[in-house]
C-alpha atoms as a PDB file:
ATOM      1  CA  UNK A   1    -147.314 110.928 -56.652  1.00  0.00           C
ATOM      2  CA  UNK A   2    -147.162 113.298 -53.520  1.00  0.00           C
ATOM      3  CA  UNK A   3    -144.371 115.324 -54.587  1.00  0.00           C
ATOM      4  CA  UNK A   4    -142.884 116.676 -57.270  1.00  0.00           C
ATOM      5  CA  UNK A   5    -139.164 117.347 -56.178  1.00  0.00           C
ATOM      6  CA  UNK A   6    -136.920 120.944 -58.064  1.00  0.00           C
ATOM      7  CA  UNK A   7    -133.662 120.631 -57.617  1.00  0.00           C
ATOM      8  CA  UNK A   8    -131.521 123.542 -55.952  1.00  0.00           C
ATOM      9  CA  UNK A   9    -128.464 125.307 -57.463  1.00  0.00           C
ATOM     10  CA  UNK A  10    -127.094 128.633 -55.791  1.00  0.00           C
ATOM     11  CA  UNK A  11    -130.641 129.010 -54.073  1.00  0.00           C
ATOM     12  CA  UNK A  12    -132.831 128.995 -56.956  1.00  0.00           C
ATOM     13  CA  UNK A  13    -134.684 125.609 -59.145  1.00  0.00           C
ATOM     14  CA  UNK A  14    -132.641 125.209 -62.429  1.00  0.00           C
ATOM     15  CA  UNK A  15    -134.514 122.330 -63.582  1.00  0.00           C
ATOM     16  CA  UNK A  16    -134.065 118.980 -62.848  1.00  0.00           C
ATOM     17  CA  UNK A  17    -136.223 117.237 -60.723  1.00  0.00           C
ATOM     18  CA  UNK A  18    -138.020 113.944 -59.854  1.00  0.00           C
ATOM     19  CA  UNK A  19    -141.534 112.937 -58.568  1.00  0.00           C
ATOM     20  CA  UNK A  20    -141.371 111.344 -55.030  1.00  0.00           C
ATOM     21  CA  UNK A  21    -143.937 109.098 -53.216  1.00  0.00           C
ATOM     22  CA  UNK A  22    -144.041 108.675 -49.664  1.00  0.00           C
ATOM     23  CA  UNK A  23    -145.296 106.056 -47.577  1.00  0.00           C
ATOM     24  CA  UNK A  24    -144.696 105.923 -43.691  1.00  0.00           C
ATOM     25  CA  UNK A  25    -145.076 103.546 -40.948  1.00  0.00           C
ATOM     26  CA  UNK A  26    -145.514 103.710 -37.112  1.00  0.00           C
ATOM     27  CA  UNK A  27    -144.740  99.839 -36.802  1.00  0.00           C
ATOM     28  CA  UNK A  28    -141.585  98.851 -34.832  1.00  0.00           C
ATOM     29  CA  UNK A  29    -138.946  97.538 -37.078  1.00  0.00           C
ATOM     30  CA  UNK A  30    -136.333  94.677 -35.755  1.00  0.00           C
ATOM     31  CA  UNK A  31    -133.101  96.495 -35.366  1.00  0.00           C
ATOM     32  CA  UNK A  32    -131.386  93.908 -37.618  1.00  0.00           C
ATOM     33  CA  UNK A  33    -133.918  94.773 -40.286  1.00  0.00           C
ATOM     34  CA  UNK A  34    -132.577  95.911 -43.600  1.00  0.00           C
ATOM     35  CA  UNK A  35    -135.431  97.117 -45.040  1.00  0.00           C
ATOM     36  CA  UNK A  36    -138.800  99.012 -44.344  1.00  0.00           C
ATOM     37  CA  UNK A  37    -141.957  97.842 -45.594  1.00  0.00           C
ATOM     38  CA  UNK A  38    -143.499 100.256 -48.283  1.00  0.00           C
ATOM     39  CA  UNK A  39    -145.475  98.899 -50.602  1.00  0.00           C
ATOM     40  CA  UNK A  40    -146.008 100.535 -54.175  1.00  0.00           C
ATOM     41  CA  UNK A  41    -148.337  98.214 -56.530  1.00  0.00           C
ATOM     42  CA  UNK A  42    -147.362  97.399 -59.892  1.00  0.00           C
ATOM     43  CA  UNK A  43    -149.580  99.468 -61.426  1.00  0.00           C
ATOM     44  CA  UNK A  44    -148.228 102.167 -59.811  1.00  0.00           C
ATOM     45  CA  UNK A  45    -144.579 101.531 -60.651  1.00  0.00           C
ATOM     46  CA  UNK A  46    -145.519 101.085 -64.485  1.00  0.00           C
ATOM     47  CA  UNK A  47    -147.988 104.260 -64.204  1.00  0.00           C
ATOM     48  CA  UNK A  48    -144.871 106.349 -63.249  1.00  0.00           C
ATOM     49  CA  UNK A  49    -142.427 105.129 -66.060  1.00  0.00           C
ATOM     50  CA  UNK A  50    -144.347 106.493 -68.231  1.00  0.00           C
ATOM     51  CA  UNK A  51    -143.386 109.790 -67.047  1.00  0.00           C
ATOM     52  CA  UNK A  52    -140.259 111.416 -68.331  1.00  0.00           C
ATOM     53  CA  UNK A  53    -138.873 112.157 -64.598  1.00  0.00           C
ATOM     54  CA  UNK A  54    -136.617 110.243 -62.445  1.00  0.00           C
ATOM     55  CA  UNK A  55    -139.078 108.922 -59.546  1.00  0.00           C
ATOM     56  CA  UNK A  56    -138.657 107.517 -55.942  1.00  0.00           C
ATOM     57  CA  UNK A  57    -139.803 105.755 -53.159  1.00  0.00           C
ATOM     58  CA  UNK A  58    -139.373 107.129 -49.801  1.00  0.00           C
ATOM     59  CA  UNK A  59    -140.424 105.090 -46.491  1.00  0.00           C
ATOM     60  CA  UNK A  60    -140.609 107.090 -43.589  1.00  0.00           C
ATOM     61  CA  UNK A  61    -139.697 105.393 -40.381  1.00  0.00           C
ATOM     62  CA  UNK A  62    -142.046 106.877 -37.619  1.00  0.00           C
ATOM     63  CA  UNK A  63    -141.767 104.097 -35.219  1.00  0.00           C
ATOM     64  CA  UNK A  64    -139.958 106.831 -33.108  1.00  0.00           C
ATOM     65  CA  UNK A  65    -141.709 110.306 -33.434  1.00  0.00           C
ATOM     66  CA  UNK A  66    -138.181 112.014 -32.052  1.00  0.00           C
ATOM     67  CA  UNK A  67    -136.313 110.221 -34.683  1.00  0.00           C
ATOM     68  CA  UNK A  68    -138.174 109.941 -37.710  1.00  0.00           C
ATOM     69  CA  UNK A  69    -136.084 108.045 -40.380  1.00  0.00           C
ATOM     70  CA  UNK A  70    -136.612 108.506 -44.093  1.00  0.00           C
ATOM     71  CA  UNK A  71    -135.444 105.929 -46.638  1.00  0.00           C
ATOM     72  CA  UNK A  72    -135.251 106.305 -50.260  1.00  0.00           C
ATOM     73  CA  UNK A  73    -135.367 104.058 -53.213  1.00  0.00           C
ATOM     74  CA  UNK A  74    -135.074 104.985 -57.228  1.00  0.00           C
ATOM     75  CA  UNK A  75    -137.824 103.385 -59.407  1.00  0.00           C
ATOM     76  CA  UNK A  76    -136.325 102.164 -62.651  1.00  0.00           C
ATOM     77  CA  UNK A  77    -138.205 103.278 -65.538  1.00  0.00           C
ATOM     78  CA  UNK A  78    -137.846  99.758 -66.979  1.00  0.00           C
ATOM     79  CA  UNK A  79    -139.241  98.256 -63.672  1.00  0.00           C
ATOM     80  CA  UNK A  80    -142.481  96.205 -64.195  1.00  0.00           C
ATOM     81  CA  UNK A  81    -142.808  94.834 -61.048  1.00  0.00           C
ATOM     82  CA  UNK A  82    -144.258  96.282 -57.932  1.00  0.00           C
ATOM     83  CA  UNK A  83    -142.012  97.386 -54.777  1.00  0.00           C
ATOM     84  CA  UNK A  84    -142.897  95.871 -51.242  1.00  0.00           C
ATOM     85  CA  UNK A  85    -139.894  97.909 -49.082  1.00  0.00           C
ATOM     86  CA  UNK A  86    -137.055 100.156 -49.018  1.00  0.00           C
ATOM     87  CA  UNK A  87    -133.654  99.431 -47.884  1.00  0.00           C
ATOM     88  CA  UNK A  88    -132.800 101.158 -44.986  1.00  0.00           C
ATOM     89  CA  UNK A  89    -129.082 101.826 -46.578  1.00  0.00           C
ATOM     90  CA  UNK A  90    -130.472 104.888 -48.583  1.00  0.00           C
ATOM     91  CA  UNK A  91    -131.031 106.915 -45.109  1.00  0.00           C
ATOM     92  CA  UNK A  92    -131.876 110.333 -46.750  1.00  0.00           C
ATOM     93  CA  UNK A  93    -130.046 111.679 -43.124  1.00  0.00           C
ATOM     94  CA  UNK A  94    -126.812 110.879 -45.170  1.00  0.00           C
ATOM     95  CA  UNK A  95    -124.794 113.278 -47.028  1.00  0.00           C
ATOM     96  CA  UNK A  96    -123.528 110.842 -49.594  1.00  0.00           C
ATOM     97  CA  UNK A  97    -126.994 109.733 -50.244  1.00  0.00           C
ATOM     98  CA  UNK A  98    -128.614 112.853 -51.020  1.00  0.00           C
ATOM     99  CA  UNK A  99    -125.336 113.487 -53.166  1.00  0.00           C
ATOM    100  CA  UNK A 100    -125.998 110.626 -55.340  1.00  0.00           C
ATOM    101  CA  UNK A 101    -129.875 111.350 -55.512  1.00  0.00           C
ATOM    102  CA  UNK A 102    -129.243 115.045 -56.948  1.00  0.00           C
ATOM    103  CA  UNK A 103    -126.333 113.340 -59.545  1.00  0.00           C
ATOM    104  CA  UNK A 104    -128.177 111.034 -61.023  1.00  0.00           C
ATOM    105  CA  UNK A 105    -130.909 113.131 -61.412  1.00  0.00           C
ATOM    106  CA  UNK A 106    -128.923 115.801 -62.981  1.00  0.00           C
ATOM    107  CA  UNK A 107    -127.446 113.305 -64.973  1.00  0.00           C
ATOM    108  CA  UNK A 108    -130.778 111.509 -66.311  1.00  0.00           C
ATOM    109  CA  UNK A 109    -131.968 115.600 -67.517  1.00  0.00           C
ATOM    110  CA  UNK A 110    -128.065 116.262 -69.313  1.00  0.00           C
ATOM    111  CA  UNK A 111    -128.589 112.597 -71.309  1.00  0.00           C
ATOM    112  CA  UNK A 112    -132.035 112.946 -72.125  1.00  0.00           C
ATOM    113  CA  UNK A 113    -132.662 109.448 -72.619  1.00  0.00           C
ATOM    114  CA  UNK A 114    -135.665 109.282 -71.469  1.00  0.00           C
ATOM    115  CA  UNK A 115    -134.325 105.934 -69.435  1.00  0.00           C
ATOM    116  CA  UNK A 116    -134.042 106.046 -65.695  1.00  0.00           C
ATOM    117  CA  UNK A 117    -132.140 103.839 -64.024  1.00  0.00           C
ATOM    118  CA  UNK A 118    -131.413 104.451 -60.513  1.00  0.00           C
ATOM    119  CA  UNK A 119    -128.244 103.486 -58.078  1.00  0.00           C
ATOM    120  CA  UNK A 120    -130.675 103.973 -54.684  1.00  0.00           C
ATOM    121  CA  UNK A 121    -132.129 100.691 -54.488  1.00  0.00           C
END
């Protein structure tokens, strides 16, 4: 994992957070394109549900250096499979979609499940 991600509340971590892998790209996507090519392995995927943390997959567009796009995608902790791209509908330049990141991570730590299912994929 490259980052491990505290969430903010009135300026200062209260607890939540989630474990985030990046992987970027400097290859030219068609603009009709709905996803990004990021590949996670299997291995990978079923390495980080063992962890008690939401997780995610960004893909960071960098096929345009002054416009640098990052994508995000939740990793279900019952996923078994591995990932191959993100969809470029979870644009973390989006208000709404860093809104639902932060809730559903705050809501996986208030159930305490221990069962991550994501709505960012």
């Amino acid at each position: 994992m490259d980052f491990l991600v505290l969430l903010i509340r009135d300026g200062k971590a209260f607890g939540p957070h989630f474990f985030l892998q990046v992987k970027s790209t400097s290859t030219k996507a068609d603009v009709g394109d709905l996803s990004i090519a990021a590949r996670f392995s299997a291995d990978e995927v079923q390495r980080i549900a063992q962890w008690k943390a939401p997780a995610y997959l960004a893909a960071v567009d960098g096929s345009n250096a002054r416009r640098e796009q990052v994508y995000i995608r939740g990793i279900d902790s019952d996923r078994l499979t591995g990932i191959a791209t993100v969809p470029r509908s979870q644009n973390l330049n989006d208000k709404a979609v860093r809104k639902a990141l932060y809730d559903e991570v705050v809501q996986y730590f208030a159930s305490r499940t221990h069962s991550f299912t994501s709505t960012l994929s």
